[in-house]
N, C-alpha and C. Protein backbone atom coordinates (compact mmCIF):
# COMPACT_ATOMS: atom_id res chain seq x y z
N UNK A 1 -15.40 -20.41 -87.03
CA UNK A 1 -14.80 -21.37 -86.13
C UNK A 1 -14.80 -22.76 -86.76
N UNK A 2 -15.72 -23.05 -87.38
CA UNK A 2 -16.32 -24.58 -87.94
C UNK A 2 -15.68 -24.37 -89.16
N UNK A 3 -15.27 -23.53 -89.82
CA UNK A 3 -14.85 -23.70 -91.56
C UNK A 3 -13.02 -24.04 -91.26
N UNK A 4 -12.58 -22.84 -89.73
CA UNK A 4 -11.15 -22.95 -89.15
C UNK A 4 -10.74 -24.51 -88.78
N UNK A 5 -11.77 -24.93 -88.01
CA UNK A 5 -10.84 -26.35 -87.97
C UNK A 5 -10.97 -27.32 -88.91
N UNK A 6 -12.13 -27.28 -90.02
CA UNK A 6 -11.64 -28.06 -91.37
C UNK A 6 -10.51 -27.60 -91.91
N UNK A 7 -10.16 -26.21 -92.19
CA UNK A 7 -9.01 -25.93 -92.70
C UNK A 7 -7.93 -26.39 -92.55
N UNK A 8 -7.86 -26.53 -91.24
CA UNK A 8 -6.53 -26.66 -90.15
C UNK A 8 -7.07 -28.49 -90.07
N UNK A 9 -7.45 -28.96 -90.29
CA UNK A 9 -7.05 -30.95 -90.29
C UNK A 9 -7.07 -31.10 -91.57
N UNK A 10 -7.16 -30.11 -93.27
CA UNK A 10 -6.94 -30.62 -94.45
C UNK A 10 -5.39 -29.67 -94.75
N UNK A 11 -4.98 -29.00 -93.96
CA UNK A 11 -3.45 -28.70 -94.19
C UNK A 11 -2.51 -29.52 -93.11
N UNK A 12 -3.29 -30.41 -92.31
CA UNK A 12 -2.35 -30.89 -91.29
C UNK A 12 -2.02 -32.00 -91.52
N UNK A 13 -2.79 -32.58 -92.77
CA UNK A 13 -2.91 -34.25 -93.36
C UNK A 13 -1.35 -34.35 -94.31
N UNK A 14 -1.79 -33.56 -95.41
CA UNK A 14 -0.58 -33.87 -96.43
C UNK A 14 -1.35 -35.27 -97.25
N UNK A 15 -0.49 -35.21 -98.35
CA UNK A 15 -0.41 -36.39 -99.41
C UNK A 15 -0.01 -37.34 -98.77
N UNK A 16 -0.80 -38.44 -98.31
CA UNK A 16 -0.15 -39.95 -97.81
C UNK A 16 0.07 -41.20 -98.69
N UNK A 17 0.64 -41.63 -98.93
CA UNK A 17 1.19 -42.51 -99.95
C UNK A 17 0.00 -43.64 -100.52
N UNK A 18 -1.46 -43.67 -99.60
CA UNK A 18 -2.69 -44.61 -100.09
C UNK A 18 -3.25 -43.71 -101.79
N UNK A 19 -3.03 -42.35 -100.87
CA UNK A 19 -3.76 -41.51 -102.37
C UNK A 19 -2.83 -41.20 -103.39
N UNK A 20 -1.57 -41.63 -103.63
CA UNK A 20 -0.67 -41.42 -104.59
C UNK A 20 -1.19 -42.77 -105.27
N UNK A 21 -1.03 -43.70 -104.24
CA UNK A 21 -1.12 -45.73 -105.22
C UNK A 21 -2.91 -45.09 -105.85
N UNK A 22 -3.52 -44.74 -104.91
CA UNK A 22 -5.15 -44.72 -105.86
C UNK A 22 -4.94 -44.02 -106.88
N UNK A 23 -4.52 -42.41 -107.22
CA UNK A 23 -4.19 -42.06 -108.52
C UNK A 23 -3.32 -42.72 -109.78
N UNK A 24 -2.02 -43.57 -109.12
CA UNK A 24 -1.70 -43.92 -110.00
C UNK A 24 -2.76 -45.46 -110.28
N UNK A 25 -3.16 -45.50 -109.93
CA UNK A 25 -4.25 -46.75 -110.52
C UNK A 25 -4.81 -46.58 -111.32
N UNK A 26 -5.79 -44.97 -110.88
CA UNK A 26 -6.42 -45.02 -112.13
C UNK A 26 -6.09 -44.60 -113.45
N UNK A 27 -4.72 -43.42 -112.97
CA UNK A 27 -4.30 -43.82 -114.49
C UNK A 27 -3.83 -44.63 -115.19
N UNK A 28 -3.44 -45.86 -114.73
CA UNK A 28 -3.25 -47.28 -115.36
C UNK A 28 -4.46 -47.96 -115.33
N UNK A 29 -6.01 -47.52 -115.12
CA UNK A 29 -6.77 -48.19 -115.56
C UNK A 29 -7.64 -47.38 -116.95
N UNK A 30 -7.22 -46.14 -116.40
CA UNK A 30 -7.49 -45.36 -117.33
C UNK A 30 -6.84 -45.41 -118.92
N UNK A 31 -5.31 -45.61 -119.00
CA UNK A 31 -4.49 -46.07 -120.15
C UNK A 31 -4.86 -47.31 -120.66
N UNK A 32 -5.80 -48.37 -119.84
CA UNK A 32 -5.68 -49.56 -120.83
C UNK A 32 -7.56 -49.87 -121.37
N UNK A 33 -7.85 -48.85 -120.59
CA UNK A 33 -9.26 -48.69 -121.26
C UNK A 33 -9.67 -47.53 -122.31
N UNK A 34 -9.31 -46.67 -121.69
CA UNK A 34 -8.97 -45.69 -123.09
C UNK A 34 -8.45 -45.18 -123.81
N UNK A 35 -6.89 -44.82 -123.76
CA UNK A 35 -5.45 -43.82 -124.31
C UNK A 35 -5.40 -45.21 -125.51
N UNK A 36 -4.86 -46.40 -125.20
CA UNK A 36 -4.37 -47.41 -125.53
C UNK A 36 -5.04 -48.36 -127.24
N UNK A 37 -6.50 -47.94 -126.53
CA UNK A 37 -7.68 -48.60 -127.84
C UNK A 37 -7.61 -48.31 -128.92
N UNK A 38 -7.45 -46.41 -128.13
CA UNK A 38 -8.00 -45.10 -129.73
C UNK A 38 -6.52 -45.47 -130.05
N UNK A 39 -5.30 -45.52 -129.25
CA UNK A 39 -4.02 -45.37 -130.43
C UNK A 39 -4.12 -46.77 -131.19
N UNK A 40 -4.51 -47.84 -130.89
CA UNK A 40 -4.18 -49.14 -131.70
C UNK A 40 -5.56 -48.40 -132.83
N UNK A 41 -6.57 -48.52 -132.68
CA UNK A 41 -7.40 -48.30 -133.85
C UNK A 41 -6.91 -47.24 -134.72
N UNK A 42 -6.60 -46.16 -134.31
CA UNK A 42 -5.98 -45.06 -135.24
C UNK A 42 -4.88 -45.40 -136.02
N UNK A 43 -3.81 -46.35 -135.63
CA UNK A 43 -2.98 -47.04 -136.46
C UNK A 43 -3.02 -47.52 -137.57
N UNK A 44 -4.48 -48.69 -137.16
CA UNK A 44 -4.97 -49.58 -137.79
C UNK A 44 -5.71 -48.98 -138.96
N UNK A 45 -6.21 -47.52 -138.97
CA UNK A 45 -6.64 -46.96 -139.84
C UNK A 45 -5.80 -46.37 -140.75
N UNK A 46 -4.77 -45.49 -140.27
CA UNK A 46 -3.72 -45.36 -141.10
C UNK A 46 -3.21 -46.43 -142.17
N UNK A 47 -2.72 -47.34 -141.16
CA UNK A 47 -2.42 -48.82 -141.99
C UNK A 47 -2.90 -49.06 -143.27
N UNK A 48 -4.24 -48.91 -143.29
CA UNK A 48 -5.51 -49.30 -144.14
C UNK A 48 -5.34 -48.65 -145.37
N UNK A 49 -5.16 -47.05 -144.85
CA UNK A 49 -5.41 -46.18 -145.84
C UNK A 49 -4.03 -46.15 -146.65
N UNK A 50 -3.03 -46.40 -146.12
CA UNK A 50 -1.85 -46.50 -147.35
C UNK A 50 -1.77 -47.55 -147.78
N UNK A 51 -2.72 -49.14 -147.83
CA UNK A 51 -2.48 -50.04 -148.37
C UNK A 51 -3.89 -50.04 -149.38
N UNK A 52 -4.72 -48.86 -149.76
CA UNK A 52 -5.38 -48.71 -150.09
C UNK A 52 -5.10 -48.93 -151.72
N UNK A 53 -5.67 -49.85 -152.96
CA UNK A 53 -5.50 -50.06 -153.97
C UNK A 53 -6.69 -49.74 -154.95
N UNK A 54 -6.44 -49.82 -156.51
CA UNK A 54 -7.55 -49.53 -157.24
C UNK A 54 -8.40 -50.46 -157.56
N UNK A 55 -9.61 -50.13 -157.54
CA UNK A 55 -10.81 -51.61 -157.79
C UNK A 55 -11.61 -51.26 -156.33
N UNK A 56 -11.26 -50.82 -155.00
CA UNK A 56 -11.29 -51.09 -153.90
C UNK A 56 -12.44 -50.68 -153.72
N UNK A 57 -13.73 -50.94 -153.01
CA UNK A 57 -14.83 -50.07 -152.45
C UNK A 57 -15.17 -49.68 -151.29
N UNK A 58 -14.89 -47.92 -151.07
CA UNK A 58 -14.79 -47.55 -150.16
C UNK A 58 -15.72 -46.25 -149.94
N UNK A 59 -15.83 -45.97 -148.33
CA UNK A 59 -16.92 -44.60 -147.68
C UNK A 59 -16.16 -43.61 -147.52
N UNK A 60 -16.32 -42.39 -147.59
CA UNK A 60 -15.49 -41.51 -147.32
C UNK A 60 -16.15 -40.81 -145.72
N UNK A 61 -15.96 -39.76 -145.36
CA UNK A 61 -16.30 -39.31 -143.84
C UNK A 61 -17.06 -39.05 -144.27
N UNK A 62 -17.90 -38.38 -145.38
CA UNK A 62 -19.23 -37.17 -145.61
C UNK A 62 -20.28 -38.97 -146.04
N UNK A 63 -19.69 -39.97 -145.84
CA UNK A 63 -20.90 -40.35 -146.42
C UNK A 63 -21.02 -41.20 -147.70
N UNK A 64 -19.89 -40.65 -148.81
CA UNK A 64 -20.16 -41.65 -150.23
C UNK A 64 -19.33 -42.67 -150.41
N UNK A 65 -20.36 -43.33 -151.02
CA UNK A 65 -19.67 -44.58 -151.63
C UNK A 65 -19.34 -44.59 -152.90
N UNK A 66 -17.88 -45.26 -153.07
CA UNK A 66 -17.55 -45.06 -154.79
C UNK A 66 -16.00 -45.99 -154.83
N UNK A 67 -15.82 -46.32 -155.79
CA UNK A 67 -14.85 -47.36 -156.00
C UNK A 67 -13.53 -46.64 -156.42
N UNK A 68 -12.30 -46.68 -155.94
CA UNK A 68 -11.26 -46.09 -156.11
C UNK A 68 -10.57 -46.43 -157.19
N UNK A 69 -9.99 -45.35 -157.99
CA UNK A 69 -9.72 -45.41 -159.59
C UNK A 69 -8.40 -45.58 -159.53
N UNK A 70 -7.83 -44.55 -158.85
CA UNK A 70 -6.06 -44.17 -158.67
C UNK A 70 -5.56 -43.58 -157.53
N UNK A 71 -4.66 -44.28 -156.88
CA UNK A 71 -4.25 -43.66 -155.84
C UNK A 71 -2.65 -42.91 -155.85
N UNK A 72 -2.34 -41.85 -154.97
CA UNK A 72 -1.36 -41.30 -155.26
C UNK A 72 -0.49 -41.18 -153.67
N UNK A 73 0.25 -40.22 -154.02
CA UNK A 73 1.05 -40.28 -152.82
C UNK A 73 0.09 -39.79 -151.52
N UNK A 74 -0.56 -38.59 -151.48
CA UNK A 74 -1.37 -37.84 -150.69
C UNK A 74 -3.03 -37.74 -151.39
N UNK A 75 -3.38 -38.20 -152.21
CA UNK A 75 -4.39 -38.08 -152.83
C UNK A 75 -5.01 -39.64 -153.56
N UNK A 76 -6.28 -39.39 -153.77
CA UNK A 76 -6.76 -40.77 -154.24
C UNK A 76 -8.03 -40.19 -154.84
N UNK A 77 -8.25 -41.20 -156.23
CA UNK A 77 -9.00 -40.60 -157.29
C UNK A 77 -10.17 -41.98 -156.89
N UNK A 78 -11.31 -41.26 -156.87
CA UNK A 78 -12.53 -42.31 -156.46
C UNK A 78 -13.60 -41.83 -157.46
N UNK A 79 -14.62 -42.70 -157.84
CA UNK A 79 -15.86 -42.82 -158.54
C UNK A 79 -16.81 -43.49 -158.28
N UNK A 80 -17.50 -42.07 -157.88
CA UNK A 80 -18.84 -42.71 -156.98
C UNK A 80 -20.09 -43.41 -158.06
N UNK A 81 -19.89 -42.64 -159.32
CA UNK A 81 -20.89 -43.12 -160.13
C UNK A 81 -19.89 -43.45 -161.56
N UNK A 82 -20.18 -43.77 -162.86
CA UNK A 82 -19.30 -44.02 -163.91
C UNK A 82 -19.32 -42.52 -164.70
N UNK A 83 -18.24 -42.32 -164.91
CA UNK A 83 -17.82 -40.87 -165.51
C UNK A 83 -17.73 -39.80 -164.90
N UNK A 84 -17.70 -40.08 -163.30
CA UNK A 84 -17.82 -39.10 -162.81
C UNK A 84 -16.70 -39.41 -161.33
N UNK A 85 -15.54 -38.50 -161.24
CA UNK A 85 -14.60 -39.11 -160.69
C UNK A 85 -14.10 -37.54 -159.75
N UNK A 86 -13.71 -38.01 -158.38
CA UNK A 86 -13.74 -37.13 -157.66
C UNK A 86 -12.02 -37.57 -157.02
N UNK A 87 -11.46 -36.31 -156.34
CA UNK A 87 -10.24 -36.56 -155.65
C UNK A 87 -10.29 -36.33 -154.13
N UNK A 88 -10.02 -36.86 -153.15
CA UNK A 88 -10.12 -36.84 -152.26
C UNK A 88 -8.52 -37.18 -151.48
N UNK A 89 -8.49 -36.35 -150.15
CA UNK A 89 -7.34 -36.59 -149.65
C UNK A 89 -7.42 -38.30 -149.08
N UNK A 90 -6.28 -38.90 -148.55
CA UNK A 90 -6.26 -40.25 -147.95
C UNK A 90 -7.18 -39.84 -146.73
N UNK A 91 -6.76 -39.01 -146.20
CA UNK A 91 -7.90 -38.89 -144.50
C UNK A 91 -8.90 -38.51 -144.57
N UNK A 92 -9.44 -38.38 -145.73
CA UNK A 92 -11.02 -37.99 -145.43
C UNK A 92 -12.02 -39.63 -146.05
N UNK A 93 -10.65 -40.86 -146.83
CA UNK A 93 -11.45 -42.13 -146.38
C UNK A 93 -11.58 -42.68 -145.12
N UNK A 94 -12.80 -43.19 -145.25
CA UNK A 94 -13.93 -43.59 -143.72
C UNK A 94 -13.60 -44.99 -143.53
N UNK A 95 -13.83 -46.15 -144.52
CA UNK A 95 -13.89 -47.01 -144.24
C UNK A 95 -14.12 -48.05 -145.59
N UNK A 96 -14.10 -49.15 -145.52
CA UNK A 96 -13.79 -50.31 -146.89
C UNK A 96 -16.09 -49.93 -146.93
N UNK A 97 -16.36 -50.04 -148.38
CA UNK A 97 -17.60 -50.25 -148.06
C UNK A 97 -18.18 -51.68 -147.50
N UNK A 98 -17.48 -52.73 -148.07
CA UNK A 98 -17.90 -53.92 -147.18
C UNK A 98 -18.37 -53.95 -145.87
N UNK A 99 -17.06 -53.40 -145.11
CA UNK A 99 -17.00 -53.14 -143.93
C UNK A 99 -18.36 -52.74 -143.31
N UNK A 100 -18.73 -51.34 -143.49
CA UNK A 100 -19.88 -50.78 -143.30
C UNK A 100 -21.39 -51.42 -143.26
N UNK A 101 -21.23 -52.15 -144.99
CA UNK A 101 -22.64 -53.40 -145.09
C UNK A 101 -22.95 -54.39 -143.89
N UNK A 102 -21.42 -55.10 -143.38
CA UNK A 102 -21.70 -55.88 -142.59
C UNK A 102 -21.99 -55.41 -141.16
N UNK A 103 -21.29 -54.23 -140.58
CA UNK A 103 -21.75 -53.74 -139.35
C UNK A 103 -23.37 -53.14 -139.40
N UNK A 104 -24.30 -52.57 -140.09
CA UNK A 104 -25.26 -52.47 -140.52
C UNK A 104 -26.32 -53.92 -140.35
């Protein structure tokens, strides 16, 4: 009897136009706090990584540091120590090492 007339006043309501404006709120508060950040930073990383030059000192995701020798179209030649030179794709650089020192 008690479960019947909740049933029967949450099918008798319907969608009223207060709870459409509250959802769309939060997804417009939701887009400018989170969707919006990660796409500008992810840009900004891209950006980075194709203006990436030789001399440069940079982290890769796993962690090393090593100074970039040659860069290519999809690939970039880095050296973490002298004589010893590794290839790595553009997306698996992390970040400028500067960068890193100073957030630290």
């Amino acid at each position: 009897m008690f479960i019947n007339s909740i049933l029967l006043q949450a099918a008798g309501g319907g969608m009223d136009y207060k709870m459409l404006i509250m959802m769309g709120l939060v997804f417009v508060v939701f887009y400018f706090f989170m969707i919006r950040p990660q796409q500008k930073k992810q840009k900004d990383a891209v950006k980075w990584r194709n203006e990436l030059k030789k001399g440069d000192k940079v982290v890769t995701i796993g962690g090393l540091y090593a100074t970039v020798v040659s860069v290519n179209d999809d690939n970039i030649v880095i050296e973490p120590d002298p004589g010893v030179r590794l290839t790595f794709s553009r997306e698996s650089i992390s970040m400028e090492a500067s960068q890193k020192a100073q957030k630290a």
